[in-house]
PDB file of N, CA and C in Angstrom:
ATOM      1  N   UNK A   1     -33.026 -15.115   7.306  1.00  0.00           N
ATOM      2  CA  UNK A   1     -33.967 -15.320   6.237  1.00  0.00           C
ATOM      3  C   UNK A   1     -34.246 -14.007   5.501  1.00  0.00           C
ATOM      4  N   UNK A   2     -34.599 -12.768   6.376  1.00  0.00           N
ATOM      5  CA  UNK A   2     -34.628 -11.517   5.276  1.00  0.00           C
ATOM      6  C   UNK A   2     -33.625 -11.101   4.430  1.00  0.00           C
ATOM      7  N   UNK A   3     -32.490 -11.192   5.573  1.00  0.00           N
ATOM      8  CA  UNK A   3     -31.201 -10.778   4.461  1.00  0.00           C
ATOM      9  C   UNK A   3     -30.974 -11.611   3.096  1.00  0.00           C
ATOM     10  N   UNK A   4     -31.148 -13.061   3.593  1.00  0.00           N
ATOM     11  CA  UNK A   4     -31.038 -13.576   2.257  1.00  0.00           C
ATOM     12  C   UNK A   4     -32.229 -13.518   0.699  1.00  0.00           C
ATOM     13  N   UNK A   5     -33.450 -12.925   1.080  1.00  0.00           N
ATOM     14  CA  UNK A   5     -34.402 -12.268   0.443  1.00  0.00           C
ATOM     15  C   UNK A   5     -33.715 -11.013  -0.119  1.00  0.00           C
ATOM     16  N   UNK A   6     -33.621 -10.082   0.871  1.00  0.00           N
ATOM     17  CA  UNK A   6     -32.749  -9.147   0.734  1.00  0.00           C
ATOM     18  C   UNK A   6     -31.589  -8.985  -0.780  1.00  0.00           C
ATOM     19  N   UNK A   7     -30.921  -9.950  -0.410  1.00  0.00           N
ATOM     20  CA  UNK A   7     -30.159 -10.074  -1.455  1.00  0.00           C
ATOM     21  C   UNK A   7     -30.255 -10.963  -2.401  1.00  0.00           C
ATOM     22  N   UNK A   8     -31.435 -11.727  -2.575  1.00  0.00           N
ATOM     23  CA  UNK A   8     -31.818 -12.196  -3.720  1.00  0.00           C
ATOM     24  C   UNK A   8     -32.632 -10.893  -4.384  1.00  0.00           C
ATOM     25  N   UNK A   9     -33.233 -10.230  -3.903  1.00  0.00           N
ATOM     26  CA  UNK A   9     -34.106  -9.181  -4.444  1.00  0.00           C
ATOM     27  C   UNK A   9     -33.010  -8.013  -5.258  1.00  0.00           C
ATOM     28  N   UNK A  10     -32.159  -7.991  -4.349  1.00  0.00           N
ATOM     29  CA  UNK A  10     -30.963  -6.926  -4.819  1.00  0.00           C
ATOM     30  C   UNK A  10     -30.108  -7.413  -6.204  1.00  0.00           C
ATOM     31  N   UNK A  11     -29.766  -8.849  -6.244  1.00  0.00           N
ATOM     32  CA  UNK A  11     -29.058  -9.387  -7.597  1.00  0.00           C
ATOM     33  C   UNK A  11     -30.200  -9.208  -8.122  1.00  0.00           C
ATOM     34  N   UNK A  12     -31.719  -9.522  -8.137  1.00  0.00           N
ATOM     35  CA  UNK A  12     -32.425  -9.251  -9.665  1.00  0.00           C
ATOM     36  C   UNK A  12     -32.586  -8.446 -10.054  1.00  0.00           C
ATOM     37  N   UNK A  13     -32.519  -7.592  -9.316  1.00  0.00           N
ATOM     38  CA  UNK A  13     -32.412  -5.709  -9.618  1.00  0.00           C
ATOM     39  C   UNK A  13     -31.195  -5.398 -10.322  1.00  0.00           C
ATOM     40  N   UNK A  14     -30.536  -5.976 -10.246  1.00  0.00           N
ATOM     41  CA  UNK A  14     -28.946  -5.650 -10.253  1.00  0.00           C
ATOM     42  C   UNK A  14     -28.226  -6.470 -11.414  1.00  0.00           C
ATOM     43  N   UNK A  15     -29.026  -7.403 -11.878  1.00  0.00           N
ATOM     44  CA  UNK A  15     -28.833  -7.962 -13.282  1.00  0.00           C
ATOM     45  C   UNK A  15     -28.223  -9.385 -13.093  1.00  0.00           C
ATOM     46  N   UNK A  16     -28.105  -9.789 -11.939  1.00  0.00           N
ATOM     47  CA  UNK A  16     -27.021 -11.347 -11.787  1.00  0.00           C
ATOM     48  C   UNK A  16     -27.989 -12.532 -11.972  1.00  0.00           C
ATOM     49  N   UNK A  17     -29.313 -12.024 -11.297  1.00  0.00           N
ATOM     50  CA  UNK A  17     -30.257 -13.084 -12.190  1.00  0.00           C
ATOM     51  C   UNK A  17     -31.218 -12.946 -13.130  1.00  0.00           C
ATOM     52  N   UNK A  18     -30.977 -13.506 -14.319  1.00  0.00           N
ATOM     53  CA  UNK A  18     -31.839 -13.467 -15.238  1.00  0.00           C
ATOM     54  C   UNK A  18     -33.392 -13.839 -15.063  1.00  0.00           C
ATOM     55  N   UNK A  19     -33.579 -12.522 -16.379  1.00  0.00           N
ATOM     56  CA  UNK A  19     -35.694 -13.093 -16.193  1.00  0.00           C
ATOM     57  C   UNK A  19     -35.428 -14.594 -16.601  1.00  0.00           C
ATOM     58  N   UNK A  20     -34.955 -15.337 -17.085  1.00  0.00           N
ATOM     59  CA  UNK A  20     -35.545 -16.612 -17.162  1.00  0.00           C
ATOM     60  C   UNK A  20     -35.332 -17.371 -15.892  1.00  0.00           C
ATOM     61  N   UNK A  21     -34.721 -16.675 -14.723  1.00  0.00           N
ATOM     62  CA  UNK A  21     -33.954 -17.562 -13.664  1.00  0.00           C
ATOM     63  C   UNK A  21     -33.195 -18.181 -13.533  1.00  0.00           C
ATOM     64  N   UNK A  22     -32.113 -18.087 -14.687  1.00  0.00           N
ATOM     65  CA  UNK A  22     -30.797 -18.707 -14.338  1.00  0.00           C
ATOM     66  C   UNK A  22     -29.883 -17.740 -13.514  1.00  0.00           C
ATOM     67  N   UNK A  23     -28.863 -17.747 -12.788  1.00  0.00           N
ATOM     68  CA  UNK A  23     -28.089 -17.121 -11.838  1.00  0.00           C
ATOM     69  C   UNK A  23     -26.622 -17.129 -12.783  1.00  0.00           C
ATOM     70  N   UNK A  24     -26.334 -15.859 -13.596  1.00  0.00           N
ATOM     71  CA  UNK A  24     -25.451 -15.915 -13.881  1.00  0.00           C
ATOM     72  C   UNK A  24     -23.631 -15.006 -13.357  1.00  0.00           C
ATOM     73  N   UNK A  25     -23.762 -14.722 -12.377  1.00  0.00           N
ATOM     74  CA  UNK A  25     -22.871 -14.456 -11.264  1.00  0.00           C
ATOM     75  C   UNK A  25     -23.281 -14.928 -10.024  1.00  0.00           C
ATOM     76  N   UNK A  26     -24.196 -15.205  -9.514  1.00  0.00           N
ATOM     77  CA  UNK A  26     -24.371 -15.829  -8.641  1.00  0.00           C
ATOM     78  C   UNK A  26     -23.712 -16.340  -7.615  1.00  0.00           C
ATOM     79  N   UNK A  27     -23.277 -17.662  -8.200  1.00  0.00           N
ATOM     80  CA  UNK A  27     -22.148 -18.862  -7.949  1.00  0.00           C
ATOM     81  C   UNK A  27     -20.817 -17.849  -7.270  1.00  0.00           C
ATOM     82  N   UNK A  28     -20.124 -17.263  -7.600  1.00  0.00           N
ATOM     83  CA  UNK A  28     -19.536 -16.408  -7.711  1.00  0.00           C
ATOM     84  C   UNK A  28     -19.112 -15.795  -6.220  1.00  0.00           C
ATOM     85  N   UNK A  29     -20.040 -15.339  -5.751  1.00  0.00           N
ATOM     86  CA  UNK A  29     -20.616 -14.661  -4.604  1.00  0.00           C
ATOM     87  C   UNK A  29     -20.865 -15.188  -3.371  1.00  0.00           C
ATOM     88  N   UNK A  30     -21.089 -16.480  -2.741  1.00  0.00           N
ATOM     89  CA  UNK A  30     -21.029 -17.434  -2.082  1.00  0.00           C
ATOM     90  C   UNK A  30     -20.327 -16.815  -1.182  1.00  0.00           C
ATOM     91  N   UNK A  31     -20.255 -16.614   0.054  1.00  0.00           N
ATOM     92  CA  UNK A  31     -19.803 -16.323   1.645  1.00  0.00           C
ATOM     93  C   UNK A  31     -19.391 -14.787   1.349  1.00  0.00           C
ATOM     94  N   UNK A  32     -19.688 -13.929   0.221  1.00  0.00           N
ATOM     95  CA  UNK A  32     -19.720 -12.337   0.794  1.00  0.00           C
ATOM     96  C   UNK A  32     -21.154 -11.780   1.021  1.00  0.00           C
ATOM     97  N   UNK A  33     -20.553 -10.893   1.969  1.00  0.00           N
ATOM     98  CA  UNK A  33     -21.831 -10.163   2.275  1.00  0.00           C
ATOM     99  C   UNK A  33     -21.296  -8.493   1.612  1.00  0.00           C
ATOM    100  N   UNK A  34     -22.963  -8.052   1.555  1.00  0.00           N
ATOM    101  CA  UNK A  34     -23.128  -6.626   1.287  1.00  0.00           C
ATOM    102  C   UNK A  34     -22.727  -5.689   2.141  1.00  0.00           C
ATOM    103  N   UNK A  35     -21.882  -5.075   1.966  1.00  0.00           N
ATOM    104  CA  UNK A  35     -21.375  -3.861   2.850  1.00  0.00           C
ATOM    105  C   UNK A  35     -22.081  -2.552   2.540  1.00  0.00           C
ATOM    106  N   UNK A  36     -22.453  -1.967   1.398  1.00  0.00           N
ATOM    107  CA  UNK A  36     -23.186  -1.331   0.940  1.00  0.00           C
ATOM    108  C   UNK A  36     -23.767  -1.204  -0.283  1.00  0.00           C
ATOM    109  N   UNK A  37     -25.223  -0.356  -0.351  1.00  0.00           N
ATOM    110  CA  UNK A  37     -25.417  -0.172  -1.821  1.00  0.00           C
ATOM    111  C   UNK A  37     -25.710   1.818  -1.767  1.00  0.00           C
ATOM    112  N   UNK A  38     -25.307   2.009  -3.127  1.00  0.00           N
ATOM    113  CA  UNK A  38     -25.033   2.835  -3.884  1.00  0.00           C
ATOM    114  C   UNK A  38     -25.357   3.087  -4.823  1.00  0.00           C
ATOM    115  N   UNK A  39     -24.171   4.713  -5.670  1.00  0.00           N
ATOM    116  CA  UNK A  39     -24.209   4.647  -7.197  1.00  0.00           C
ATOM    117  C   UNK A  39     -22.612   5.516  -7.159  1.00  0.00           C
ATOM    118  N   UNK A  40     -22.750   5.257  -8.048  1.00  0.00           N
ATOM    119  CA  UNK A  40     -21.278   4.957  -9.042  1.00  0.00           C
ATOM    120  C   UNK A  40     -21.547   7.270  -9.150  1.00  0.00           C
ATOM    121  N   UNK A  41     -20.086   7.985  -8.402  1.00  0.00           N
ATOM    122  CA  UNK A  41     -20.363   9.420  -8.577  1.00  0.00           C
ATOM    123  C   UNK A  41     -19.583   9.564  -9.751  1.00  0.00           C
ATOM    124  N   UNK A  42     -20.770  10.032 -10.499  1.00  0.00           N
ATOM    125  CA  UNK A  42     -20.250  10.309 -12.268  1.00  0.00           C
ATOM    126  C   UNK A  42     -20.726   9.539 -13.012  1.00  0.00           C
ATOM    127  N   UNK A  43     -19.773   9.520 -14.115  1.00  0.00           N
ATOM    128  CA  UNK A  43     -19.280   8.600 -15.077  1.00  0.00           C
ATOM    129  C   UNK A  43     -18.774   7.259 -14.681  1.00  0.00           C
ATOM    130  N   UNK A  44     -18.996   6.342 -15.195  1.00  0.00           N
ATOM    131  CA  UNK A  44     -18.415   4.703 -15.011  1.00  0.00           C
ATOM    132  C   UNK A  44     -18.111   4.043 -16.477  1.00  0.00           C
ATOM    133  N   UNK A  45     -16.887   4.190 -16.425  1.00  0.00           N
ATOM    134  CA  UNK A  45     -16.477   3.617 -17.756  1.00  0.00           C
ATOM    135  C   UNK A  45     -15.865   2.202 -17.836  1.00  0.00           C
ATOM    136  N   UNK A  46     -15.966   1.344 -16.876  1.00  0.00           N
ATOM    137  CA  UNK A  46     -16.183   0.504 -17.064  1.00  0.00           C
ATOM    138  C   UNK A  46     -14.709   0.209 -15.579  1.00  0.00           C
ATOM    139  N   UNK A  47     -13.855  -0.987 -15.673  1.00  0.00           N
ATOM    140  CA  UNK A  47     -12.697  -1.468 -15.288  1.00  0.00           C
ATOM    141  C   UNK A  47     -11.593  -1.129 -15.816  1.00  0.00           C
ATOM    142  N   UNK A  48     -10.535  -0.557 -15.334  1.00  0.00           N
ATOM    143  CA  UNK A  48      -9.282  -1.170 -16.155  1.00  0.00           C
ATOM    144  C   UNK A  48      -7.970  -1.391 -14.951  1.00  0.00           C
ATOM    145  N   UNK A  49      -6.885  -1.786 -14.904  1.00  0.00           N
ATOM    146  CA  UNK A  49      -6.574  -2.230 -14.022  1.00  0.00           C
ATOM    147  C   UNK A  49      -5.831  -0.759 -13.143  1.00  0.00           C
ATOM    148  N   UNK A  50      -6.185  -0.294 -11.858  1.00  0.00           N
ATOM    149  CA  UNK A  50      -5.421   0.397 -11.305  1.00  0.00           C
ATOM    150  C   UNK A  50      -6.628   1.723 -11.000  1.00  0.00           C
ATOM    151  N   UNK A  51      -7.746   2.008 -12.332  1.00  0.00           N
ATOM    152  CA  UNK A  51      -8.538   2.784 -12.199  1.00  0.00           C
ATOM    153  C   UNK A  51      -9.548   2.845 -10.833  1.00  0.00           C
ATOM    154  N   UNK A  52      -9.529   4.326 -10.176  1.00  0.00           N
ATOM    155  CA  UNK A  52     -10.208   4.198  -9.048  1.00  0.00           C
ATOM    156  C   UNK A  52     -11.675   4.990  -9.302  1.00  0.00           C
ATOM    157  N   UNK A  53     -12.786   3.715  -8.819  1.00  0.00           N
ATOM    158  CA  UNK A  53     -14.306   4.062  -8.816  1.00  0.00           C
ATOM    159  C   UNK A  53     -14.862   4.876  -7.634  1.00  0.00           C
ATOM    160  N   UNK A  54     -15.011   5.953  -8.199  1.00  0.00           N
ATOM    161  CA  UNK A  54     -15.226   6.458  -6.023  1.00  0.00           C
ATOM    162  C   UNK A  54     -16.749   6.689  -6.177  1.00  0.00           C
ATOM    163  N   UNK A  55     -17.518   6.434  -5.432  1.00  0.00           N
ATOM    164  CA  UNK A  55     -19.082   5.858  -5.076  1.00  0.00           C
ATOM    165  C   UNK A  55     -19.424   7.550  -4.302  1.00  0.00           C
ATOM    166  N   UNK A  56     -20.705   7.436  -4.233  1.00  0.00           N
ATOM    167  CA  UNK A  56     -21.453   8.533  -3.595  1.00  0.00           C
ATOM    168  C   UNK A  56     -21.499   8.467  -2.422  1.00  0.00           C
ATOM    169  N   UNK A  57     -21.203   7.554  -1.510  1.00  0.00           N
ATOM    170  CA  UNK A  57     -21.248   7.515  -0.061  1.00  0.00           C
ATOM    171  C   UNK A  57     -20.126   7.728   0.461  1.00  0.00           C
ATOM    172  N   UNK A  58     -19.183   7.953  -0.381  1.00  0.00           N
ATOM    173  CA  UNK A  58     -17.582   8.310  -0.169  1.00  0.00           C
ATOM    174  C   UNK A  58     -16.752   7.141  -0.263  1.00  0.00           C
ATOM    175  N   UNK A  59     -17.059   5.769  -0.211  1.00  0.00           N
ATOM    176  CA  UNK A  59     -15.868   5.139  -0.247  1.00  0.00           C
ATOM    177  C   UNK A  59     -15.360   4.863  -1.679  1.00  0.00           C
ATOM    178  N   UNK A  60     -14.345   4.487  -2.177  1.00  0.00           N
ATOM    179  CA  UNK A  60     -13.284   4.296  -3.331  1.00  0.00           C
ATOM    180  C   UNK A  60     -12.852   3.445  -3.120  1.00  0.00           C
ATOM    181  N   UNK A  61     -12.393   2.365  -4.721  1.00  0.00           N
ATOM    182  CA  UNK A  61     -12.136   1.479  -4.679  1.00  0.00           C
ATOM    183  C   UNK A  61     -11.397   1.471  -6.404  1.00  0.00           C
ATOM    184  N   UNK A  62     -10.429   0.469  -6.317  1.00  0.00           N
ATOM    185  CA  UNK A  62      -9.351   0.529  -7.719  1.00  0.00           C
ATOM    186  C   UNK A  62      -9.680  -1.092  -8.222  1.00  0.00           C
ATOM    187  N   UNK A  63      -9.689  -0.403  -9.346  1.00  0.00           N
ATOM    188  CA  UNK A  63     -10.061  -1.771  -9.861  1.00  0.00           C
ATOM    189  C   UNK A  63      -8.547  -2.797 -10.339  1.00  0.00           C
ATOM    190  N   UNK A  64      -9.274  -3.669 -10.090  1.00  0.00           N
ATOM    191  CA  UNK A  64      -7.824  -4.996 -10.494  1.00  0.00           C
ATOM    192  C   UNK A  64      -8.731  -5.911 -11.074  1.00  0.00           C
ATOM    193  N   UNK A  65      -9.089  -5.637 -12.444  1.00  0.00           N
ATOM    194  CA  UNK A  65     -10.014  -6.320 -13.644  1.00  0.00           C
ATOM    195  C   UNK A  65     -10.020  -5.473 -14.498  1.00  0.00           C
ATOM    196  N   UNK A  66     -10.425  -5.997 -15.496  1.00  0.00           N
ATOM    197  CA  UNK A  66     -10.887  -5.354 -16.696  1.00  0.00           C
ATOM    198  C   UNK A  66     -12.357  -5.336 -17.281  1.00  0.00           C
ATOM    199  N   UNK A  67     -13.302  -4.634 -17.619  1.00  0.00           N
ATOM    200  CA  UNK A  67     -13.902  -4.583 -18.671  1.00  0.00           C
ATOM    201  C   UNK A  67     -14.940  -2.929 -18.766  1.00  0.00           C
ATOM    202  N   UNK A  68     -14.906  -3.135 -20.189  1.00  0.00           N
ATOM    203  CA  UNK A  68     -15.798  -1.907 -20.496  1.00  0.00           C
ATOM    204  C   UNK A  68     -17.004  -1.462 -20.388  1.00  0.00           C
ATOM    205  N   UNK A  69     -17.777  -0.832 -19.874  1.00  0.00           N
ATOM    206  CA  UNK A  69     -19.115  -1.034 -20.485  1.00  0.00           C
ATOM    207  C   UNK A  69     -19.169   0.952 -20.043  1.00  0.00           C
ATOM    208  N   UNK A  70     -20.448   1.417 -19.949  1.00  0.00           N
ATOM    209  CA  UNK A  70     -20.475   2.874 -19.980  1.00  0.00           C
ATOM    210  C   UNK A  70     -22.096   2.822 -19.336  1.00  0.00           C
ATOM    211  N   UNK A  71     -22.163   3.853 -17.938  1.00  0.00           N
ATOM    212  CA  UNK A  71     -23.497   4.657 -17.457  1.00  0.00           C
ATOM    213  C   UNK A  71     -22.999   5.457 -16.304  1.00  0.00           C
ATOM    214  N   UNK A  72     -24.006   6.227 -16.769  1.00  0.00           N
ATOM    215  CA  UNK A  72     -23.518   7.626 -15.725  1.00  0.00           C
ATOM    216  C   UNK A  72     -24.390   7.376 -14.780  1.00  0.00           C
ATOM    217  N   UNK A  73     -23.384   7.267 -13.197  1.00  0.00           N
ATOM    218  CA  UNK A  73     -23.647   6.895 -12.164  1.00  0.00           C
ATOM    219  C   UNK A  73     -24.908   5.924 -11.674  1.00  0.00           C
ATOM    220  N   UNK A  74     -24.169   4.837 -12.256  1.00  0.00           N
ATOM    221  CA  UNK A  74     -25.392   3.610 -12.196  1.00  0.00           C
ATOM    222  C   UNK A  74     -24.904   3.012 -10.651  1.00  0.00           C
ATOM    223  N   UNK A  75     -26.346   2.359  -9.988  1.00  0.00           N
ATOM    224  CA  UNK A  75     -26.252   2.120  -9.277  1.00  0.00           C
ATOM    225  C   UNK A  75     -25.068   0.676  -8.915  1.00  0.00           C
ATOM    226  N   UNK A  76     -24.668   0.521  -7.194  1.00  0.00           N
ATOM    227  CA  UNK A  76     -23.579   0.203  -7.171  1.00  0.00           C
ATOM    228  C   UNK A  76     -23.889  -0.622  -5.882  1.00  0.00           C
ATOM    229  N   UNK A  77     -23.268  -1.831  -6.215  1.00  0.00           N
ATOM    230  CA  UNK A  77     -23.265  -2.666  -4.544  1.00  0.00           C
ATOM    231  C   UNK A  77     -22.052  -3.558  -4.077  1.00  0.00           C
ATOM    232  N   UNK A  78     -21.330  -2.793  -3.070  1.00  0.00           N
ATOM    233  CA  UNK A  78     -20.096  -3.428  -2.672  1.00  0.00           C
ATOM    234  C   UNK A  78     -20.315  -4.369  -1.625  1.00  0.00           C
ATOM    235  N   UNK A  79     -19.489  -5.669  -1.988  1.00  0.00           N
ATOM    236  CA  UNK A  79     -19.888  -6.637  -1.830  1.00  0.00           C
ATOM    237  C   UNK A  79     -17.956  -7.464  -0.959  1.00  0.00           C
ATOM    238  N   UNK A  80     -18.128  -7.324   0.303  1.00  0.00           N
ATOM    239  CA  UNK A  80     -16.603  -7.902   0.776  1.00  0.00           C
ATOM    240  C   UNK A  80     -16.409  -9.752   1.438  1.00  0.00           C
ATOM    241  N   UNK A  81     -15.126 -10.150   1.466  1.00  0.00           N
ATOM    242  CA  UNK A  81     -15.483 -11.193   2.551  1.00  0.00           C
ATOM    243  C   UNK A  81     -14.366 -11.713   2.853  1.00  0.00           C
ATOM    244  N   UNK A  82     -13.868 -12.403   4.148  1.00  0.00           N
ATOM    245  CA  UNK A  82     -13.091 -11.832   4.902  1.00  0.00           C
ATOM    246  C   UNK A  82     -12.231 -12.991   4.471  1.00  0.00           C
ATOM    247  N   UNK A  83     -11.038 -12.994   4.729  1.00  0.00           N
ATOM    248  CA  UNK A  83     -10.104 -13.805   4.193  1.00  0.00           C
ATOM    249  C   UNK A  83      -8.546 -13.717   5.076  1.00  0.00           C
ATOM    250  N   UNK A  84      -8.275 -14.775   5.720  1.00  0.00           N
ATOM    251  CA  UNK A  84      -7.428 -15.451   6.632  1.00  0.00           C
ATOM    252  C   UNK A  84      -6.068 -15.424   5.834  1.00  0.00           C
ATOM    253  N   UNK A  85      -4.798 -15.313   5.778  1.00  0.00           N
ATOM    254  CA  UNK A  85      -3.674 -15.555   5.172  1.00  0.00           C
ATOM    255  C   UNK A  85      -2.943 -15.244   5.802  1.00  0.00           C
ATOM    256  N   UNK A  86      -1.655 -16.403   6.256  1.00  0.00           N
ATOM    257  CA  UNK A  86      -0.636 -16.209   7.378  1.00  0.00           C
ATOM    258  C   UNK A  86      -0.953 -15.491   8.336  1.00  0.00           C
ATOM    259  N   UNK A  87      -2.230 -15.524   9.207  1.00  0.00           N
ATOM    260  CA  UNK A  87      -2.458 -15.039  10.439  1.00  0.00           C
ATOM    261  C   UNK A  87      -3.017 -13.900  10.243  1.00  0.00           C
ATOM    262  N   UNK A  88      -2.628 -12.623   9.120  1.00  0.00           N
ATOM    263  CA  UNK A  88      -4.079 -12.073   8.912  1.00  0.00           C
ATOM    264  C   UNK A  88      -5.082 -11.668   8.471  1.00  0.00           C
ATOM    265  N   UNK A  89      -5.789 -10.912   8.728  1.00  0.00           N
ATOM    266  CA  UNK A  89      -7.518 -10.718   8.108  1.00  0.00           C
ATOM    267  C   UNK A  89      -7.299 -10.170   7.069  1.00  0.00           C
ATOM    268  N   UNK A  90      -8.105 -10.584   5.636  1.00  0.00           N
ATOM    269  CA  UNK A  90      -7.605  -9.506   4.683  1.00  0.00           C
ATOM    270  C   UNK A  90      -9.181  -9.721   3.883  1.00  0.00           C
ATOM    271  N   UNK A  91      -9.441  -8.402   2.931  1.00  0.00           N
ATOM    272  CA  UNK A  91     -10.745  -8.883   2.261  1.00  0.00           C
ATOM    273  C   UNK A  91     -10.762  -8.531   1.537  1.00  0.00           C
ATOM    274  N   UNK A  92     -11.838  -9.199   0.437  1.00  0.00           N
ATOM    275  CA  UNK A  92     -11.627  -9.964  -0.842  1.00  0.00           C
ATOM    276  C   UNK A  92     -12.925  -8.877  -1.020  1.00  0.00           C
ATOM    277  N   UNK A  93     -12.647  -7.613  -1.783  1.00  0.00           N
ATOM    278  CA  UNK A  93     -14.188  -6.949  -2.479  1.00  0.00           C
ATOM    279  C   UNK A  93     -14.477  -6.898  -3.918  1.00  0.00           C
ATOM    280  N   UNK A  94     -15.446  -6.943  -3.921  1.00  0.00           N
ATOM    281  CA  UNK A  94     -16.394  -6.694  -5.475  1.00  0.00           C
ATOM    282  C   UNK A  94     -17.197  -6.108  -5.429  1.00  0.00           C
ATOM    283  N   UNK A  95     -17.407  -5.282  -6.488  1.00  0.00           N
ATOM    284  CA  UNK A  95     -18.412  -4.519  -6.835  1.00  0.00           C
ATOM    285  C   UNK A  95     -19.024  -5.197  -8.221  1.00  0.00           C
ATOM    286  N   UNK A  96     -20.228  -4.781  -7.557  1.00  0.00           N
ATOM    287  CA  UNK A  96     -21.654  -5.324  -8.872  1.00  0.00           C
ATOM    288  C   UNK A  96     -22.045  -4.115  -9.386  1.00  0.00           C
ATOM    289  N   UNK A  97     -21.613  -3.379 -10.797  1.00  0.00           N
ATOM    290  CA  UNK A  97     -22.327  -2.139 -11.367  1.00  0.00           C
ATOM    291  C   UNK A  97     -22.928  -2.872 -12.673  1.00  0.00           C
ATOM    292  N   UNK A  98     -24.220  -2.197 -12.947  1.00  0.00           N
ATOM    293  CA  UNK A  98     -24.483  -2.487 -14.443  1.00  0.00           C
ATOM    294  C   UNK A  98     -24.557  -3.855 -14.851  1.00  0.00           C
ATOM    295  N   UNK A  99     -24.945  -4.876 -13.590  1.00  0.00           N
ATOM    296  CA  UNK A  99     -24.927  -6.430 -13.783  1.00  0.00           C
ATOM    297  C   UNK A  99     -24.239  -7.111 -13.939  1.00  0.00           C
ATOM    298  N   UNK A 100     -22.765  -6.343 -13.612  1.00  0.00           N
ATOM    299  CA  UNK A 100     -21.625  -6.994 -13.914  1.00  0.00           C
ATOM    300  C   UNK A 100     -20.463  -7.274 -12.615  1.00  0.00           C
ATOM    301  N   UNK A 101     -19.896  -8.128 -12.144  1.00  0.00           N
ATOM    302  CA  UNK A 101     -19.165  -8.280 -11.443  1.00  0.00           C
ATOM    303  C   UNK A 101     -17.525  -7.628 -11.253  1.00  0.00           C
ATOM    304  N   UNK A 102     -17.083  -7.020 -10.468  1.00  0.00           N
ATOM    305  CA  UNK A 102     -15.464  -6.243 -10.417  1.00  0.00           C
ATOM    306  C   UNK A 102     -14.705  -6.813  -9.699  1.00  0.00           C
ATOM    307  N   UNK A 103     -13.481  -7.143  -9.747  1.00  0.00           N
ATOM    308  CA  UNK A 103     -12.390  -7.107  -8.368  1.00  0.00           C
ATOM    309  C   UNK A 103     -12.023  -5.901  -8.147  1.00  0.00           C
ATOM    310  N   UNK A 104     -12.006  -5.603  -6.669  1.00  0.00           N
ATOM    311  CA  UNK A 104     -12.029  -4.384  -6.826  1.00  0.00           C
ATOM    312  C   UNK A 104     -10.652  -4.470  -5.266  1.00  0.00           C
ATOM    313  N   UNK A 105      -9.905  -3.545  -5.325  1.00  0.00           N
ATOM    314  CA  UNK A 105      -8.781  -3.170  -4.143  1.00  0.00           C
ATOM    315  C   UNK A 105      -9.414  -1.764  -3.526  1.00  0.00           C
ATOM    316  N   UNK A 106      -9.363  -1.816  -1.877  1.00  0.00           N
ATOM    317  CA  UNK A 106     -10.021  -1.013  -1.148  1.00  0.00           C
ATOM    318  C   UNK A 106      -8.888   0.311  -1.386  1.00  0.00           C
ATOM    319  N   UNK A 107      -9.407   1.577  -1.617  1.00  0.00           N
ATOM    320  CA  UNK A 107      -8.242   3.031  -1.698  1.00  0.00           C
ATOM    321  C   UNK A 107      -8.392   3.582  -0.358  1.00  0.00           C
ATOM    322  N   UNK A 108      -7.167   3.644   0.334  1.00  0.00           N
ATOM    323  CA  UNK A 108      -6.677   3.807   1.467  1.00  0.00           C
ATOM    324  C   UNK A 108      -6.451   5.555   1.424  1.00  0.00           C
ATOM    325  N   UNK A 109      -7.558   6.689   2.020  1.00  0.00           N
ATOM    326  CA  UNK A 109      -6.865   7.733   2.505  1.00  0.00           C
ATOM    327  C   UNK A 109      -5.971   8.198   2.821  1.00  0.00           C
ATOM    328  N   UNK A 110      -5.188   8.982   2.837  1.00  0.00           N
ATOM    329  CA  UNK A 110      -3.736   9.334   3.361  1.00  0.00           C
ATOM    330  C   UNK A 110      -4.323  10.620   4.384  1.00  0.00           C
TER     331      UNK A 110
END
């Protein structure tokens, strides 16, 4: 019950539900959970496909979407969920910056 407070409190902060109360990403979101919240280190210029967002808590992530928008280091909430295919585990992340939803591919250290 808190968590799900939790993260209703976090999308209205976060722009997915509108002051009038409609849920417009919402729907969307259904069986992930929050892995962390954040902010965006730097500049955030939005999506484009391949571009990597690297966050203040250190993890990075490449985007596989598109769109534009612009704020310097707006806050950030990565959002994963786990996903079964031919036997194995694989997961499905998004990031919510600026009220907007990402596909996002996890960047693997070397």
């Amino acid at each position: 019950m808190l968590r799900s407070l939790v993260f209703i409190l976090l999308c209205s902060f976060a722009g997915i539900v509108q002051a009038d109360g409609t849920m417009r990403h919402l729907r969307k979101m259904e069986g992930y959970t929050i892995v962390a919240v954040t902010s965006v280190d730097g500049e955030f210029q939005g999506c484009d496909f391949g571009r990597v967002i690297k966050l203040l808590n250190g993890m990075s992530y490449k985007c596989s979407s598109y769109s534009y928008t612009y704020a310097y280091s707006p806050d950030a909430i990565v959002f994963a969920k786990a996903n079964a295919y031919q036997g194995k585990s694989l997961a499905t992340i998004k990031l919510l910056i600026e009220g907007e939803i990402f596909d996002m591919e996890p960047v693997f250290l070397k």
